[in-house]
PDB file of N, CA and C in Angstrom:
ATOM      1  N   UNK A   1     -49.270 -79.663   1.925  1.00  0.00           N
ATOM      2  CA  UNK A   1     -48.575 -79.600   0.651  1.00  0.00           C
ATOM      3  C   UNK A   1     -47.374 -78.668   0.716  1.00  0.00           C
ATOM      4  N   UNK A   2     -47.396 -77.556   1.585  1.00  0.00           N
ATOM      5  CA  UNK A   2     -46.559 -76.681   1.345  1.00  0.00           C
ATOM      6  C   UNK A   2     -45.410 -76.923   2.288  1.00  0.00           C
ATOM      7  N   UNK A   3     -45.009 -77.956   2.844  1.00  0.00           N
ATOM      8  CA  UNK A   3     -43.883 -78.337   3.455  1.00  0.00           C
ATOM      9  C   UNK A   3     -43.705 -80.091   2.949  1.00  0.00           C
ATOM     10  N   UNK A   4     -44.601 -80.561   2.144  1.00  0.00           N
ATOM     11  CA  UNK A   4     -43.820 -81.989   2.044  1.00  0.00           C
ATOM     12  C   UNK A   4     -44.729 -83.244   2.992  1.00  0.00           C
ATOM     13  N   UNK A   5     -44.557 -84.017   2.241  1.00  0.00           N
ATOM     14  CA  UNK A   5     -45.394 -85.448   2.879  1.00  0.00           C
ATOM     15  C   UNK A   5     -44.321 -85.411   4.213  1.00  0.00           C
ATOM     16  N   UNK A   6     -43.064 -85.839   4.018  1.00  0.00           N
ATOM     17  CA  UNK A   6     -42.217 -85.739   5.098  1.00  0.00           C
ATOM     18  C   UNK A   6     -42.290 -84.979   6.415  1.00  0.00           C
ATOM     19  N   UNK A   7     -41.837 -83.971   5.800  1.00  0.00           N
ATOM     20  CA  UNK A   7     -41.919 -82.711   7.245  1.00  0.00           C
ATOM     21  C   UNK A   7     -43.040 -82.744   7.626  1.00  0.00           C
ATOM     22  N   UNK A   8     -44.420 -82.953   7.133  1.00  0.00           N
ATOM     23  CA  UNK A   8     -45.948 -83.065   7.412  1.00  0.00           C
ATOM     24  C   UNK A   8     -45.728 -83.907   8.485  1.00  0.00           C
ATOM     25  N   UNK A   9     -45.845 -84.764   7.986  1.00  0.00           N
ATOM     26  CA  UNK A   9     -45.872 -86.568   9.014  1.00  0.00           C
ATOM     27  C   UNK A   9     -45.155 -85.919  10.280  1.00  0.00           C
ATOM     28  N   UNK A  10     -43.533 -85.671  10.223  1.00  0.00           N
ATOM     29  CA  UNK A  10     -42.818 -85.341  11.318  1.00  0.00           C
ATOM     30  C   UNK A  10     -43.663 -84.484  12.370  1.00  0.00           C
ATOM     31  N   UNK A  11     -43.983 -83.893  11.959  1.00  0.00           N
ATOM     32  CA  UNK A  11     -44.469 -82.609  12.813  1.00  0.00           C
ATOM     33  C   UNK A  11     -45.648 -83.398  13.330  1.00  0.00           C
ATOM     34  N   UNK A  12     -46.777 -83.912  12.994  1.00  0.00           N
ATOM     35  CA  UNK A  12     -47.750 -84.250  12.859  1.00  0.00           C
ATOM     36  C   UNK A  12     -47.510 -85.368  13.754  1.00  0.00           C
ATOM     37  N   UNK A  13     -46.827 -86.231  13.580  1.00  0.00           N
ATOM     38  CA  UNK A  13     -46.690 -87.779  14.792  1.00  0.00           C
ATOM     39  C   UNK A  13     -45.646 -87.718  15.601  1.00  0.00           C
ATOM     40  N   UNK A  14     -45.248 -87.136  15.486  1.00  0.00           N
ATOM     41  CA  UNK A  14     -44.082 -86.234  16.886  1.00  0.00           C
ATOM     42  C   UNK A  14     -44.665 -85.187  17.771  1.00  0.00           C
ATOM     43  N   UNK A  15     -45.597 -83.878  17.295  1.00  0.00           N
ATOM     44  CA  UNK A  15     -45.898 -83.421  17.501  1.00  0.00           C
ATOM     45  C   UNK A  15     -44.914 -81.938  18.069  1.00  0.00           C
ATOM     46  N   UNK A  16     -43.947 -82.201  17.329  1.00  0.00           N
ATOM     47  CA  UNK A  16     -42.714 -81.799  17.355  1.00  0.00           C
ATOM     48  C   UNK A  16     -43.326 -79.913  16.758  1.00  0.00           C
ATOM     49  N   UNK A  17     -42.803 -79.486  17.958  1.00  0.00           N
ATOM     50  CA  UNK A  17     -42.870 -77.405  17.517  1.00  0.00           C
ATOM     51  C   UNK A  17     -41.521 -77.246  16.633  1.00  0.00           C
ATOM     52  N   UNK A  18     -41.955 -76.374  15.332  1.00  0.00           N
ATOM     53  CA  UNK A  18     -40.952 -75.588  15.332  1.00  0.00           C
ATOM     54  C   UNK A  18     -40.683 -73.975  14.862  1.00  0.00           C
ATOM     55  N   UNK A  19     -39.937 -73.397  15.453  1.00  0.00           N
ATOM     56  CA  UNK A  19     -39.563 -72.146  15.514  1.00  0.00           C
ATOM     57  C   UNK A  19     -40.403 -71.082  14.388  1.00  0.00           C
ATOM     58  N   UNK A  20     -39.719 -70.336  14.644  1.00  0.00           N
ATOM     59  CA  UNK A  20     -40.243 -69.330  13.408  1.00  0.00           C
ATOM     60  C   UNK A  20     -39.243 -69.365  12.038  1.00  0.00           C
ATOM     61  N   UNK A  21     -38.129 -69.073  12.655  1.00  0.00           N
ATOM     62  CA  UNK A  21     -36.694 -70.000  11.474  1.00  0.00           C
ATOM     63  C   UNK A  21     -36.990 -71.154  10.953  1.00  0.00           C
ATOM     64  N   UNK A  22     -37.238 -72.137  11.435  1.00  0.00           N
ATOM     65  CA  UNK A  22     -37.235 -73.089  10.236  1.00  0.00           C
ATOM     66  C   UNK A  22     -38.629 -73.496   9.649  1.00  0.00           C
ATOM     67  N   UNK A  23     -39.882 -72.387  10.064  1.00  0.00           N
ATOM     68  CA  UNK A  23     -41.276 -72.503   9.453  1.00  0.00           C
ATOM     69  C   UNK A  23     -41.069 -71.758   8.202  1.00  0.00           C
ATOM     70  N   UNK A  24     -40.177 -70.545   8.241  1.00  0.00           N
ATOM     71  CA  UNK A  24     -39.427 -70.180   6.950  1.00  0.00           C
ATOM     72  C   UNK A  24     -38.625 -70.938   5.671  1.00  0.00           C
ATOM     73  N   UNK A  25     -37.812 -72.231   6.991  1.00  0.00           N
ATOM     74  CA  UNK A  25     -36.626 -72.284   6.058  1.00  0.00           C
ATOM     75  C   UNK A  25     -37.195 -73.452   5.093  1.00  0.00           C
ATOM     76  N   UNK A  26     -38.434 -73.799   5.753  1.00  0.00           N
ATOM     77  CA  UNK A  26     -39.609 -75.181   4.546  1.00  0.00           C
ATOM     78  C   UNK A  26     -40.520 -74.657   4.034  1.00  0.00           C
ATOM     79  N   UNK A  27     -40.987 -73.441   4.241  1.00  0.00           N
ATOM     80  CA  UNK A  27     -41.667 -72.626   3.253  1.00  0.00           C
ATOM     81  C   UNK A  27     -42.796 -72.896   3.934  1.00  0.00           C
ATOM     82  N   UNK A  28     -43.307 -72.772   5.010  1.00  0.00           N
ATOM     83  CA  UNK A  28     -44.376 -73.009   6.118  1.00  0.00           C
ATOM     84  C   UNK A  28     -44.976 -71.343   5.749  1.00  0.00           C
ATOM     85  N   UNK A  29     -44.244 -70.344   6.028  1.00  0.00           N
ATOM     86  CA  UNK A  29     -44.639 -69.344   6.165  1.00  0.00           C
ATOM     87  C   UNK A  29     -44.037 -68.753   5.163  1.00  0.00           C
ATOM     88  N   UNK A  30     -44.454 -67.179   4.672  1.00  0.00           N
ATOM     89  CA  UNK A  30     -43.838 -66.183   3.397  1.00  0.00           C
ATOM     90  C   UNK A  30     -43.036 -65.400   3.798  1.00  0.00           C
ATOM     91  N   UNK A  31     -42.931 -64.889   5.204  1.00  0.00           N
ATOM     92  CA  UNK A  31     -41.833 -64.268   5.986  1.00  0.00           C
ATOM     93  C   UNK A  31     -41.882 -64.151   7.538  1.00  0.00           C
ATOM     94  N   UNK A  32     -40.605 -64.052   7.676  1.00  0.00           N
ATOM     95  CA  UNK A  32     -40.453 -63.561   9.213  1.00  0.00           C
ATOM     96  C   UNK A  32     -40.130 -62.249   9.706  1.00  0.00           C
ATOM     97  N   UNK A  33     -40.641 -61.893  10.489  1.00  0.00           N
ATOM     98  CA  UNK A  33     -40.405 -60.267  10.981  1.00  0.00           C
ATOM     99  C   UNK A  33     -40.128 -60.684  12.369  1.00  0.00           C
ATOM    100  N   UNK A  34     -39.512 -59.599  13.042  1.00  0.00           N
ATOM    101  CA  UNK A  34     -38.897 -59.437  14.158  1.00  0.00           C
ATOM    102  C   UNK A  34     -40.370 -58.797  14.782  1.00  0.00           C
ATOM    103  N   UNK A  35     -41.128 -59.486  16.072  1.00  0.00           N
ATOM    104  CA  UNK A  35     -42.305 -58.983  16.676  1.00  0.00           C
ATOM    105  C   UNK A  35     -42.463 -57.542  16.780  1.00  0.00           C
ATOM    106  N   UNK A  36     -41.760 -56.937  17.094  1.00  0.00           N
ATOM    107  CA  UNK A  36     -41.747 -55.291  17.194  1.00  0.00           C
ATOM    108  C   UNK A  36     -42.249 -54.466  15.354  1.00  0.00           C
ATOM    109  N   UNK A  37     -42.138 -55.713  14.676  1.00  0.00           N
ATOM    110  CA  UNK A  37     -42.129 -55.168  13.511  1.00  0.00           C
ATOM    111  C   UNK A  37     -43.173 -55.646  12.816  1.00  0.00           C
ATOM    112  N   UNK A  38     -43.914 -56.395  13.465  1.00  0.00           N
ATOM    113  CA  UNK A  38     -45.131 -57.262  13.130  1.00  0.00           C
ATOM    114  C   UNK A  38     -46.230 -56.665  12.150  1.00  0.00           C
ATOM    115  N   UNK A  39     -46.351 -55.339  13.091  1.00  0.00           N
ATOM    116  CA  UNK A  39     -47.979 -54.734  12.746  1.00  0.00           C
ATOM    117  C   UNK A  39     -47.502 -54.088  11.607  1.00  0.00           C
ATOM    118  N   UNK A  40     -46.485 -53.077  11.681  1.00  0.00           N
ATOM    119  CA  UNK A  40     -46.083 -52.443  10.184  1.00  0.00           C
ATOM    120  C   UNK A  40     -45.778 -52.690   9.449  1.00  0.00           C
ATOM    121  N   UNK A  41     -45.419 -54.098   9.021  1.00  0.00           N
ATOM    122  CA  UNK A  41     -45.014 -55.187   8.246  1.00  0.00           C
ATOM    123  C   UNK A  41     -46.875 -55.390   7.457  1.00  0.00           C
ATOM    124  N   UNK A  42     -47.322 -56.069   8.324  1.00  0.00           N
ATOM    125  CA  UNK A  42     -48.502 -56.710   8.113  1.00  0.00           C
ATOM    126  C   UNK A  42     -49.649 -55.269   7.233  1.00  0.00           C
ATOM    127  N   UNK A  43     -49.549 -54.237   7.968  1.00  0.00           N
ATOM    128  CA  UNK A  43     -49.878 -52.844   7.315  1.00  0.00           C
ATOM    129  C   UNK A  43     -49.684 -52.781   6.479  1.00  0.00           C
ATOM    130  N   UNK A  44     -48.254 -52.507   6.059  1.00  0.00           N
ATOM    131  CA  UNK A  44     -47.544 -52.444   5.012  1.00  0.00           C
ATOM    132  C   UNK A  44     -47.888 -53.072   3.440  1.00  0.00           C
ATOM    133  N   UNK A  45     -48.139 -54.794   3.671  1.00  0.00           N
ATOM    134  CA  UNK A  45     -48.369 -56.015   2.877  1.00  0.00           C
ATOM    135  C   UNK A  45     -49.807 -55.391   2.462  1.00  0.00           C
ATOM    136  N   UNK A  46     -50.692 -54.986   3.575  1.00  0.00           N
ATOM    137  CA  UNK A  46     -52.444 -54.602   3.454  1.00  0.00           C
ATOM    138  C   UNK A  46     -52.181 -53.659   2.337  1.00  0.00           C
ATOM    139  N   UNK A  47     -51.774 -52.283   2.845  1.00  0.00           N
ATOM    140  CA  UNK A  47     -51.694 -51.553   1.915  1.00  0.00           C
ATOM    141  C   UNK A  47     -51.608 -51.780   0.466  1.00  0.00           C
ATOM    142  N   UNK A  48     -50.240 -52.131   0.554  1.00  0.00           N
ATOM    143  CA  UNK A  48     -49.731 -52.458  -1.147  1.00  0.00           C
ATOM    144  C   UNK A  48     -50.732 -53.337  -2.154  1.00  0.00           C
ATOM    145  N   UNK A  49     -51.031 -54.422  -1.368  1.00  0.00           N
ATOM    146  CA  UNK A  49     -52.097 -55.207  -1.796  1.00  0.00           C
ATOM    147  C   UNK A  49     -53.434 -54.361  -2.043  1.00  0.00           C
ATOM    148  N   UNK A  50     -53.703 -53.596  -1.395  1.00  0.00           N
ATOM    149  CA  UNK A  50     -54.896 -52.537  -1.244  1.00  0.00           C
ATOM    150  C   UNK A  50     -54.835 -51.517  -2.229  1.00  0.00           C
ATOM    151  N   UNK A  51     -53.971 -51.619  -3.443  1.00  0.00           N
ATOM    152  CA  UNK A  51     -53.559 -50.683  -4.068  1.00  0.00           C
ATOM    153  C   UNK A  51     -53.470 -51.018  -5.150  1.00  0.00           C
ATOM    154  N   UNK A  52     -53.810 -52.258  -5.941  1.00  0.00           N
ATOM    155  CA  UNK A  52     -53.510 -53.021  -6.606  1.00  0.00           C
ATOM    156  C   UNK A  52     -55.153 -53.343  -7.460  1.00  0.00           C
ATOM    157  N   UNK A  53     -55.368 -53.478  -8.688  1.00  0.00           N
ATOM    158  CA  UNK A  53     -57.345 -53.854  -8.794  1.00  0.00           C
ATOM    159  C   UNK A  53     -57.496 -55.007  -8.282  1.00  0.00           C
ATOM    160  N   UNK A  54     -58.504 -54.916  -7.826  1.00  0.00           N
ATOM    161  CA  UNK A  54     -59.346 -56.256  -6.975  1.00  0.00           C
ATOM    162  C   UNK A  54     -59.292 -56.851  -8.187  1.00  0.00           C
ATOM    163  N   UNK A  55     -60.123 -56.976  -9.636  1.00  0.00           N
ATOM    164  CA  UNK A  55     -60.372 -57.968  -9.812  1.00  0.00           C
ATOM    165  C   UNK A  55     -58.615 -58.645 -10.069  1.00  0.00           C
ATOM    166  N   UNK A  56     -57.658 -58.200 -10.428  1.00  0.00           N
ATOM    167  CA  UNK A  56     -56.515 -58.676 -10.497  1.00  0.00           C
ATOM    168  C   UNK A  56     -55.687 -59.588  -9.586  1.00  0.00           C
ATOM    169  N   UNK A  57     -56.324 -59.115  -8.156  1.00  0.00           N
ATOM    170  CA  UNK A  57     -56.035 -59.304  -7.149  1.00  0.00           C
ATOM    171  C   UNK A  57     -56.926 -61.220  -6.571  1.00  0.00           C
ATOM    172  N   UNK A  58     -57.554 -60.718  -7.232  1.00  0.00           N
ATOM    173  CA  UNK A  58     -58.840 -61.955  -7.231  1.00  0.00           C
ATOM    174  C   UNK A  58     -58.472 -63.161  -7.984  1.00  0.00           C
ATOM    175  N   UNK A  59     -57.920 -63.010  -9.271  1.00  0.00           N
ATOM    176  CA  UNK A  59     -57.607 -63.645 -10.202  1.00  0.00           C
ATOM    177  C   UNK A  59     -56.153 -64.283 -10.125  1.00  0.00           C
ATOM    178  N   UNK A  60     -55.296 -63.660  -9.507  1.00  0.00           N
ATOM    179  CA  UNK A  60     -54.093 -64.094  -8.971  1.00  0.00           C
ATOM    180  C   UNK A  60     -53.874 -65.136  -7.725  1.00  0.00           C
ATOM    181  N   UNK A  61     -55.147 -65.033  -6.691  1.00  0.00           N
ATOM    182  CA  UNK A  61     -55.295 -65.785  -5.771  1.00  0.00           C
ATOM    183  C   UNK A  61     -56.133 -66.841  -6.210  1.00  0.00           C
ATOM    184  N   UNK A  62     -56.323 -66.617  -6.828  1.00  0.00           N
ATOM    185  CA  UNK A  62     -57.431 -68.210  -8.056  1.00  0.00           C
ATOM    186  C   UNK A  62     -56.491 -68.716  -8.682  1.00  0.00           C
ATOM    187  N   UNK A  63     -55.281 -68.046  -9.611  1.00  0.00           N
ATOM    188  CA  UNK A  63     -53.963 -68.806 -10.030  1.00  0.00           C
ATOM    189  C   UNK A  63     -53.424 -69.607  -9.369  1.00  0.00           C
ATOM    190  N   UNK A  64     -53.327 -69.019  -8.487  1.00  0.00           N
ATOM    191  CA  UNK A  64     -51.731 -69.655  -7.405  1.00  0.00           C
ATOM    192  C   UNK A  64     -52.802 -71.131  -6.762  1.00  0.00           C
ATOM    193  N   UNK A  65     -54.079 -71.147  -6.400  1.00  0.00           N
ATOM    194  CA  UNK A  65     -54.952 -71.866  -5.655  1.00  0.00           C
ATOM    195  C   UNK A  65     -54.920 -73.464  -7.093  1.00  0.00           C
ATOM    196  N   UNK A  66     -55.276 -72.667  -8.508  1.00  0.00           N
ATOM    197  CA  UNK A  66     -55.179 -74.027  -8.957  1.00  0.00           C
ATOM    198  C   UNK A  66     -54.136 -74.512  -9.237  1.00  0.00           C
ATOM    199  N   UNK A  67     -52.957 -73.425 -10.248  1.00  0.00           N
ATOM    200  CA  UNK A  67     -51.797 -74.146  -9.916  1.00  0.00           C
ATOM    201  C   UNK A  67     -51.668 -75.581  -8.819  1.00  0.00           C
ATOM    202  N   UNK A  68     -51.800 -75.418  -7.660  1.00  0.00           N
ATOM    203  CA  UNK A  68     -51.483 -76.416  -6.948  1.00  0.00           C
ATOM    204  C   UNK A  68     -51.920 -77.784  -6.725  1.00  0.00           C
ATOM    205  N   UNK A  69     -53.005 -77.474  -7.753  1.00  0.00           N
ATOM    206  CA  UNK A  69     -54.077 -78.646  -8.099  1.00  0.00           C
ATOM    207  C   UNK A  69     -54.139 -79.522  -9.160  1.00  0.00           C
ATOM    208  N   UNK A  70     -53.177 -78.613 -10.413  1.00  0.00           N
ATOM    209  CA  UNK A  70     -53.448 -79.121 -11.862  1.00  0.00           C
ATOM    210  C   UNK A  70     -51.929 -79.198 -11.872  1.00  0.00           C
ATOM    211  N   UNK A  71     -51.739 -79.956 -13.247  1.00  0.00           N
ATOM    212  CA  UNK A  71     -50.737 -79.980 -13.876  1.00  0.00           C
ATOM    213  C   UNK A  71     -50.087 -78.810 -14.350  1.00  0.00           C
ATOM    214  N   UNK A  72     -49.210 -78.664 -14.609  1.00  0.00           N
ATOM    215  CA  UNK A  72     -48.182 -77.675 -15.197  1.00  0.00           C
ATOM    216  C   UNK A  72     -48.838 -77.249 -16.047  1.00  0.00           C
ATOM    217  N   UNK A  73     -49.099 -77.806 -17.281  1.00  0.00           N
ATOM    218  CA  UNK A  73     -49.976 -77.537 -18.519  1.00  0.00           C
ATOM    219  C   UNK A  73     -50.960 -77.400 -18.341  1.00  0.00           C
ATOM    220  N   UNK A  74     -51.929 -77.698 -17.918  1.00  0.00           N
ATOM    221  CA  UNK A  74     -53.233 -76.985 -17.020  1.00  0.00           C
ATOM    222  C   UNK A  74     -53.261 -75.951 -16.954  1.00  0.00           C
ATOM    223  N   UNK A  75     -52.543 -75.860 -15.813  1.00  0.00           N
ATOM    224  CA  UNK A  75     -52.398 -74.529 -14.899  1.00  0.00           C
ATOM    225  C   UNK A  75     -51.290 -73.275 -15.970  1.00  0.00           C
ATOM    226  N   UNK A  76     -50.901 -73.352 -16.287  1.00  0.00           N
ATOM    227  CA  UNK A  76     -50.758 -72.723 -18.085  1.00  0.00           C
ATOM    228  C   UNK A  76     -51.669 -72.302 -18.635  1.00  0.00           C
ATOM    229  N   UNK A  77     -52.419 -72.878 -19.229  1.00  0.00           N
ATOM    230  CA  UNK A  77     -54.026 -72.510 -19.916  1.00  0.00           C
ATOM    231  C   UNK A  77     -55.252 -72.044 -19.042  1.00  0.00           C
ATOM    232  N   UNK A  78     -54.687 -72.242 -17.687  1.00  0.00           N
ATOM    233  CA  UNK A  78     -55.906 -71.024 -16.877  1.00  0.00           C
ATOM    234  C   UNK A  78     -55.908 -70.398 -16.837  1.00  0.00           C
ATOM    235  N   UNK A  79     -54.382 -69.402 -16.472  1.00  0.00           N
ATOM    236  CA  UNK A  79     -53.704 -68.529 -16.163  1.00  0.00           C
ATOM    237  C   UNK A  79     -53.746 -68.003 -17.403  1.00  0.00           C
ATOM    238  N   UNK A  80     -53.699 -68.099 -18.532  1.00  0.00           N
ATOM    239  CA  UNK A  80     -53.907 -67.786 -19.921  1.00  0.00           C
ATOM    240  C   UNK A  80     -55.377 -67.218 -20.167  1.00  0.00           C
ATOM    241  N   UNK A  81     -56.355 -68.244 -19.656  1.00  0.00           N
ATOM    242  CA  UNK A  81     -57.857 -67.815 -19.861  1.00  0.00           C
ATOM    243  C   UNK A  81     -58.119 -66.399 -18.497  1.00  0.00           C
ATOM    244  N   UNK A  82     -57.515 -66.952 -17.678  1.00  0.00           N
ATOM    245  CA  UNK A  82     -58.021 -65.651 -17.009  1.00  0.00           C
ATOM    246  C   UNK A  82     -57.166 -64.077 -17.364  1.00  0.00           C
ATOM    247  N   UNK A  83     -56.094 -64.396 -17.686  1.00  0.00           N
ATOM    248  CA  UNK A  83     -55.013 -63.428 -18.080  1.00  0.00           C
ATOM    249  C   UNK A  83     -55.724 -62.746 -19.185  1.00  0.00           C
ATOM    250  N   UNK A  84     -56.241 -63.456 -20.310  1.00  0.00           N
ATOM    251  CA  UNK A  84     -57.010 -62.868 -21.460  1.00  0.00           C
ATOM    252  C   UNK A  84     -58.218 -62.068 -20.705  1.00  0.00           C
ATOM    253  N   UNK A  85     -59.072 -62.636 -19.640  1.00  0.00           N
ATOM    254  CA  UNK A  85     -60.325 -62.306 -19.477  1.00  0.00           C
ATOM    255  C   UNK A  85     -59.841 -60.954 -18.331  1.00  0.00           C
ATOM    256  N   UNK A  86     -59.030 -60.282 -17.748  1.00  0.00           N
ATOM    257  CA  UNK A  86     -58.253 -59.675 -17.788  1.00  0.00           C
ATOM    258  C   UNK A  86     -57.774 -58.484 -18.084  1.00  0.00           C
ATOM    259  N   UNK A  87     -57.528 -59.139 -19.546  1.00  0.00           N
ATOM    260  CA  UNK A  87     -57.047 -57.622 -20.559  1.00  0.00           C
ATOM    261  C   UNK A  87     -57.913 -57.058 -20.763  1.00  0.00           C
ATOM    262  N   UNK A  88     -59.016 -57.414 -20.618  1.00  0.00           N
ATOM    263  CA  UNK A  88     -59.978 -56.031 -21.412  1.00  0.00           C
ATOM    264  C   UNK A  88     -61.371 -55.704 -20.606  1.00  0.00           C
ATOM    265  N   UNK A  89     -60.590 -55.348 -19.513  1.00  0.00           N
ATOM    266  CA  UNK A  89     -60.943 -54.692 -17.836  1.00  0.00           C
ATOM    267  C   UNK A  89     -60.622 -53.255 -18.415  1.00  0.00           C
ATOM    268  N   UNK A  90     -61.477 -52.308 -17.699  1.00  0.00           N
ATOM    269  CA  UNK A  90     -60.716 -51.062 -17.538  1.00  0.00           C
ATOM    270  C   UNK A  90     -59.483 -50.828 -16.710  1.00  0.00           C
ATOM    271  N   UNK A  91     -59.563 -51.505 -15.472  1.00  0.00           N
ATOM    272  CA  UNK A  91     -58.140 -51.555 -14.903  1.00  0.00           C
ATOM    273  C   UNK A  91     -56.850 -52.219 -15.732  1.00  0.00           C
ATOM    274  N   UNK A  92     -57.015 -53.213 -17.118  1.00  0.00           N
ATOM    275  CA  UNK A  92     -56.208 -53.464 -16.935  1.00  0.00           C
ATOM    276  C   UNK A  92     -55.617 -51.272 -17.833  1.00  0.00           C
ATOM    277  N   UNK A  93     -56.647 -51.412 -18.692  1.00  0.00           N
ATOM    278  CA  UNK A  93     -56.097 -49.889 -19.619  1.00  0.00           C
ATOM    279  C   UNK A  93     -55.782 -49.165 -18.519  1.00  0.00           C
ATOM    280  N   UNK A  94     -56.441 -48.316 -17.422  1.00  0.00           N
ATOM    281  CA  UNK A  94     -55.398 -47.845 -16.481  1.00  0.00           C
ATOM    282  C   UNK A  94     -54.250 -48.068 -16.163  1.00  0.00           C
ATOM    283  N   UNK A  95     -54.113 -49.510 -15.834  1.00  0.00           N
ATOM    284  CA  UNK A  95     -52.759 -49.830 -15.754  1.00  0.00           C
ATOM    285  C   UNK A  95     -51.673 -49.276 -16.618  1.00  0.00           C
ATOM    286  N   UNK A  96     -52.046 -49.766 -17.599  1.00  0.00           N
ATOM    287  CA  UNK A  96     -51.360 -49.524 -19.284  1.00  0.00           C
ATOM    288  C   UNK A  96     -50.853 -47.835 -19.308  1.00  0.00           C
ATOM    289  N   UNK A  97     -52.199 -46.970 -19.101  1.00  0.00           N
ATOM    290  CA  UNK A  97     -52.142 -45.814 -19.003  1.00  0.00           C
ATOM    291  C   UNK A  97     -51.113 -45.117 -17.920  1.00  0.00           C
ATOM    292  N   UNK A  98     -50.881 -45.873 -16.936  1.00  0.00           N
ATOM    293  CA  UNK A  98     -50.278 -45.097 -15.576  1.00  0.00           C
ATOM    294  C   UNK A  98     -48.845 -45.601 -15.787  1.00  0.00           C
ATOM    295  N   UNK A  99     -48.557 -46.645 -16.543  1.00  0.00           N
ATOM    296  CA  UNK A  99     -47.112 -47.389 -16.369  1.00  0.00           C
ATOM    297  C   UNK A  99     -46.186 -45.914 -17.993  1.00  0.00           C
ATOM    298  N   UNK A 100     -47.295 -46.190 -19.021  1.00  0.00           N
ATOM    299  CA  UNK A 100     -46.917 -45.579 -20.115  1.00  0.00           C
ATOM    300  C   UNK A 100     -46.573 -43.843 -19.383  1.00  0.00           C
ATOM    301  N   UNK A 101     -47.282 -43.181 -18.892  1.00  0.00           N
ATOM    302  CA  UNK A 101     -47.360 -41.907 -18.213  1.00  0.00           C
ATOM    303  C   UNK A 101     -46.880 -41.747 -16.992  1.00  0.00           C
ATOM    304  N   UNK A 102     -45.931 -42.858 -16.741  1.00  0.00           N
ATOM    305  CA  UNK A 102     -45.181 -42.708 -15.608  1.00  0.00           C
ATOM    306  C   UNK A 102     -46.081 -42.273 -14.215  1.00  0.00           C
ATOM    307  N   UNK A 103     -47.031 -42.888 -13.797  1.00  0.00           N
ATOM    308  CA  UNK A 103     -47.514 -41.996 -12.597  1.00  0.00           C
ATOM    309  C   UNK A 103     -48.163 -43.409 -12.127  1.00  0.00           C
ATOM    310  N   UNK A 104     -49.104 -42.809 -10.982  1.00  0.00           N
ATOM    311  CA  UNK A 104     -49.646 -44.176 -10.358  1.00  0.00           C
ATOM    312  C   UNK A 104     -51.092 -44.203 -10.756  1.00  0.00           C
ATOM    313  N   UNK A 105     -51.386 -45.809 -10.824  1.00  0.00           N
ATOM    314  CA  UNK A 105     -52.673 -45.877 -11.273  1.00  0.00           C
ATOM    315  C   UNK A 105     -53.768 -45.808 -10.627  1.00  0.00           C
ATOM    316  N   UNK A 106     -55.181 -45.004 -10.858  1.00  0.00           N
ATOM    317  CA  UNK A 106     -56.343 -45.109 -10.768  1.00  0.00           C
ATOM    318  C   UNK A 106     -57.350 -45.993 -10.306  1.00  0.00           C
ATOM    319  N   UNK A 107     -57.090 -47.501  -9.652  1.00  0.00           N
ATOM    320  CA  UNK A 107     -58.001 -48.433 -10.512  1.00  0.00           C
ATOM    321  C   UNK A 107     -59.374 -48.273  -9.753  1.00  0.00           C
ATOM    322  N   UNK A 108     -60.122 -48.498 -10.452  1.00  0.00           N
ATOM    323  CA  UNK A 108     -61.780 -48.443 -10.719  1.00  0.00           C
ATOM    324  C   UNK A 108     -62.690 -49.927  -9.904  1.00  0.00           C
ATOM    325  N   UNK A 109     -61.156 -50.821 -10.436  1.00  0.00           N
ATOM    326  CA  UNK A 109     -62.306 -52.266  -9.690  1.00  0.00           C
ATOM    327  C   UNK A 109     -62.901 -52.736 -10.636  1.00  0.00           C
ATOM    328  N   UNK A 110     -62.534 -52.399 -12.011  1.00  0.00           N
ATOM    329  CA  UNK A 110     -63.746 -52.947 -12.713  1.00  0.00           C
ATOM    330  C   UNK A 110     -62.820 -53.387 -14.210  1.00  0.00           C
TER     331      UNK A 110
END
C-alpha cells in the first residue's frame, strides 16, 4: 500500500532493487540517514518516542494502522473515540500541566 499497486508490481515482477533514494522518494521508508549516522539517529527516534505516554503512544499507532483501512469518515470518528478516551488519562492532565508550566512532563503511563 505504501508505494502503490504500480511501483508494487514493478519491483515485485522485475525484481528490480532500489536504492535508498528512491525507497524515500515513494515513501517506502520515513527517512534516510547517512550509515555513520544510523545508530544515533535510530537512538535518537527511541528516545523521543520513549518520552512520550505509552498509552498515547499506543493509540496513535492504532490511528495511523486503521486510517489505512477505513474511510476518511471512519477513520475521523475513531480517532475521535480514542482521542476522547484519552482525555481523561492522567497523562493526558500532566501533559496539560507541563505544557501550561512550561517544563517537561511526568508521564505515569496511565
Amino acid at each position: 500500500k505504501a508505494v502503490g499497486k504500480a511501483k508494487a508490481l514493478d519491483m515485485v515482477l522485475t525484481g528490480r532493487m532500489i536504492d535508498a533514494a528512491e525507497a524515500d522518494r515513494i515513501g517506502l521508508v520515513s527517512r534516510v540517514v547517512e550509515h555513520d549516522a544510523l545508530m544515533d539517529t535510530a537512538m535518537g527516534a527511541a528516545k523521543e518516542i520513549a518520552g512520550y505516554s505509552i498509552p498515547s503512544i499506543m493509540a496513535a499507532k492504532e490511528m495511523v494502522g486503521r486510517a489505512l483501512e477505513v474511510s476518511t469518515a471512519e477513520g475521523v470518528k475513531f480517532e475521535r473515540r480514542l482521542f476522547q478516551g484519552l482525555f481523561g488519562t492522567a497523562d493526558q492532565k500532566e501533559g496539560m500541566a507541563a505544557f501550561t508550566e512550561k517544563r517537561a512532563p511526568d508521564f505515569k503511563d496511565k
